[in-house]
C-alpha atoms as a PDB file:
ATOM      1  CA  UNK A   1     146.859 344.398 191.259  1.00  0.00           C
ATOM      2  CA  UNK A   2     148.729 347.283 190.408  1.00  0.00           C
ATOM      3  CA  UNK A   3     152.617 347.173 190.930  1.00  0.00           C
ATOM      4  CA  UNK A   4     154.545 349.954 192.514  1.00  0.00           C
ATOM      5  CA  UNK A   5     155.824 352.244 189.906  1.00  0.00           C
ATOM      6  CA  UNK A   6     153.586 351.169 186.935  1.00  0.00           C
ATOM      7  CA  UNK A   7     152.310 353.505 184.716  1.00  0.00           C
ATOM      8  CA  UNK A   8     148.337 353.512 183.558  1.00  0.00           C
ATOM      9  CA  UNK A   9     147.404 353.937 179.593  1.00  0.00           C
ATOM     10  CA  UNK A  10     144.042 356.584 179.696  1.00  0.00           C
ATOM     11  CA  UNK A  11     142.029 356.766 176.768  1.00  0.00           C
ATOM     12  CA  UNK A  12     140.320 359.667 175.858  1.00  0.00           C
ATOM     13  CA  UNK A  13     136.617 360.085 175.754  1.00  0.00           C
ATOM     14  CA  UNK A  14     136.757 360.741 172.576  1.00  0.00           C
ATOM     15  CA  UNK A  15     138.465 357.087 171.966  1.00  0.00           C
ATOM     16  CA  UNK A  16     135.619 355.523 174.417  1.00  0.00           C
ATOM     17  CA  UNK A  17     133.251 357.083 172.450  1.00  0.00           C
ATOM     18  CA  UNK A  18     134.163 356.022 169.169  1.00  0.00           C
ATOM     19  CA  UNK A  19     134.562 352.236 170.718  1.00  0.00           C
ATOM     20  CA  UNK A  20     131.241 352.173 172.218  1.00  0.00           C
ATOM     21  CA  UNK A  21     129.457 353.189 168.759  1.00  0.00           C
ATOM     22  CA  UNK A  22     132.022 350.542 167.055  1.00  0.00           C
ATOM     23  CA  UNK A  23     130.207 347.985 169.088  1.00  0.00           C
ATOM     24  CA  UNK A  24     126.847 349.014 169.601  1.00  0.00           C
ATOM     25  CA  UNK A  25     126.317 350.522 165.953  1.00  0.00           C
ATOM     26  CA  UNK A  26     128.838 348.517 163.358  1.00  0.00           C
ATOM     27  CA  UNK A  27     128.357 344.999 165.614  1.00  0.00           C
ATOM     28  CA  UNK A  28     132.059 344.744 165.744  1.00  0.00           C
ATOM     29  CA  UNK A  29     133.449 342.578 168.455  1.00  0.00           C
ATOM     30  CA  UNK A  30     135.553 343.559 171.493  1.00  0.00           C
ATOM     31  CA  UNK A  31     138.763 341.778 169.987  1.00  0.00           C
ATOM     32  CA  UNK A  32     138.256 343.555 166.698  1.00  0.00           C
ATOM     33  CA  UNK A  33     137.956 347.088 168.614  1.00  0.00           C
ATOM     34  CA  UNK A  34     140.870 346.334 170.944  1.00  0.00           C
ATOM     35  CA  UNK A  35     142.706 345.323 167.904  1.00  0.00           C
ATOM     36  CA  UNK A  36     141.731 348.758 165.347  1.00  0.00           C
ATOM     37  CA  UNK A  37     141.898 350.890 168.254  1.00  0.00           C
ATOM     38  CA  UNK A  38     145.306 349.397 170.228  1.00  0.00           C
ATOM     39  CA  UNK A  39     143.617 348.800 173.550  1.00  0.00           C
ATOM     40  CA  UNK A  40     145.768 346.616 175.055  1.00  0.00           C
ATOM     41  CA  UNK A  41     143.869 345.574 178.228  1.00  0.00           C
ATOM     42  CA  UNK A  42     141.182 342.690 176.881  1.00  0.00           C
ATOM     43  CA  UNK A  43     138.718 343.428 179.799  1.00  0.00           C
ATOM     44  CA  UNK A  44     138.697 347.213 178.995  1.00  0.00           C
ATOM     45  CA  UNK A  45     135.774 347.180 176.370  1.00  0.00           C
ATOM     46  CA  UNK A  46     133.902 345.245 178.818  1.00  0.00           C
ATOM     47  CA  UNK A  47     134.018 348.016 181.423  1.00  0.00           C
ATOM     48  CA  UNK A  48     133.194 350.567 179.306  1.00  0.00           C
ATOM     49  CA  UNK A  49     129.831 349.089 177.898  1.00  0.00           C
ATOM     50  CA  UNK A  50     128.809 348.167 181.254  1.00  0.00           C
ATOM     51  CA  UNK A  51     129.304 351.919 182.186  1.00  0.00           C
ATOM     52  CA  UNK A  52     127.462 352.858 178.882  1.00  0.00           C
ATOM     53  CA  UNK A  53     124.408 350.427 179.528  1.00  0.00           C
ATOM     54  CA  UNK A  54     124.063 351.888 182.830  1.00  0.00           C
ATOM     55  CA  UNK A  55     123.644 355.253 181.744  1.00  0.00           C
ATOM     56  CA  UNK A  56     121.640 354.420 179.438  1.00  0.00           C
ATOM     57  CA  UNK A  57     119.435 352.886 181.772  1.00  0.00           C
ATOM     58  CA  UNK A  58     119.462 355.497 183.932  1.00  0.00           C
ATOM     59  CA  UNK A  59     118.601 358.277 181.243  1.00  0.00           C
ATOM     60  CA  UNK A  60     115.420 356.002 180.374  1.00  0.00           C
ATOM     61  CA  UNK A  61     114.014 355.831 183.712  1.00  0.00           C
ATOM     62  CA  UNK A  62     114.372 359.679 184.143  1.00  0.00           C
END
């Protein structure tokens, strides 16, 4: 939960980008992108993919 007054990093797309092809491309783990890129929330990389599957998904079925 967020607390009153905290601030949000943002990455930009150009960062997600270069994590997803890290991972789906190289095989490198999540730890080793959080640690090369300095993403600080663990569960971030997670996200991301999931977002990236499901448009991936979606461009398939179209």
């Amino acid at each position: 939960m967020a607390i009153k007054g905290q601030k949000f990093k943002t990455y930009s797309e150009e960062m997600k980008a270069e994590a997803i092809r890290l991972h789906a491309e190289e095989k490198w783990t999540y730890g080793q992108i959080n640690e090369h890129l300095g993403i600080q929330d663990k569960q971030r990389m997670k996200k991301w993919m999931k977002k990236y599957r499901e448009n991936v998904s979606e461009r398939q079925l179209s």
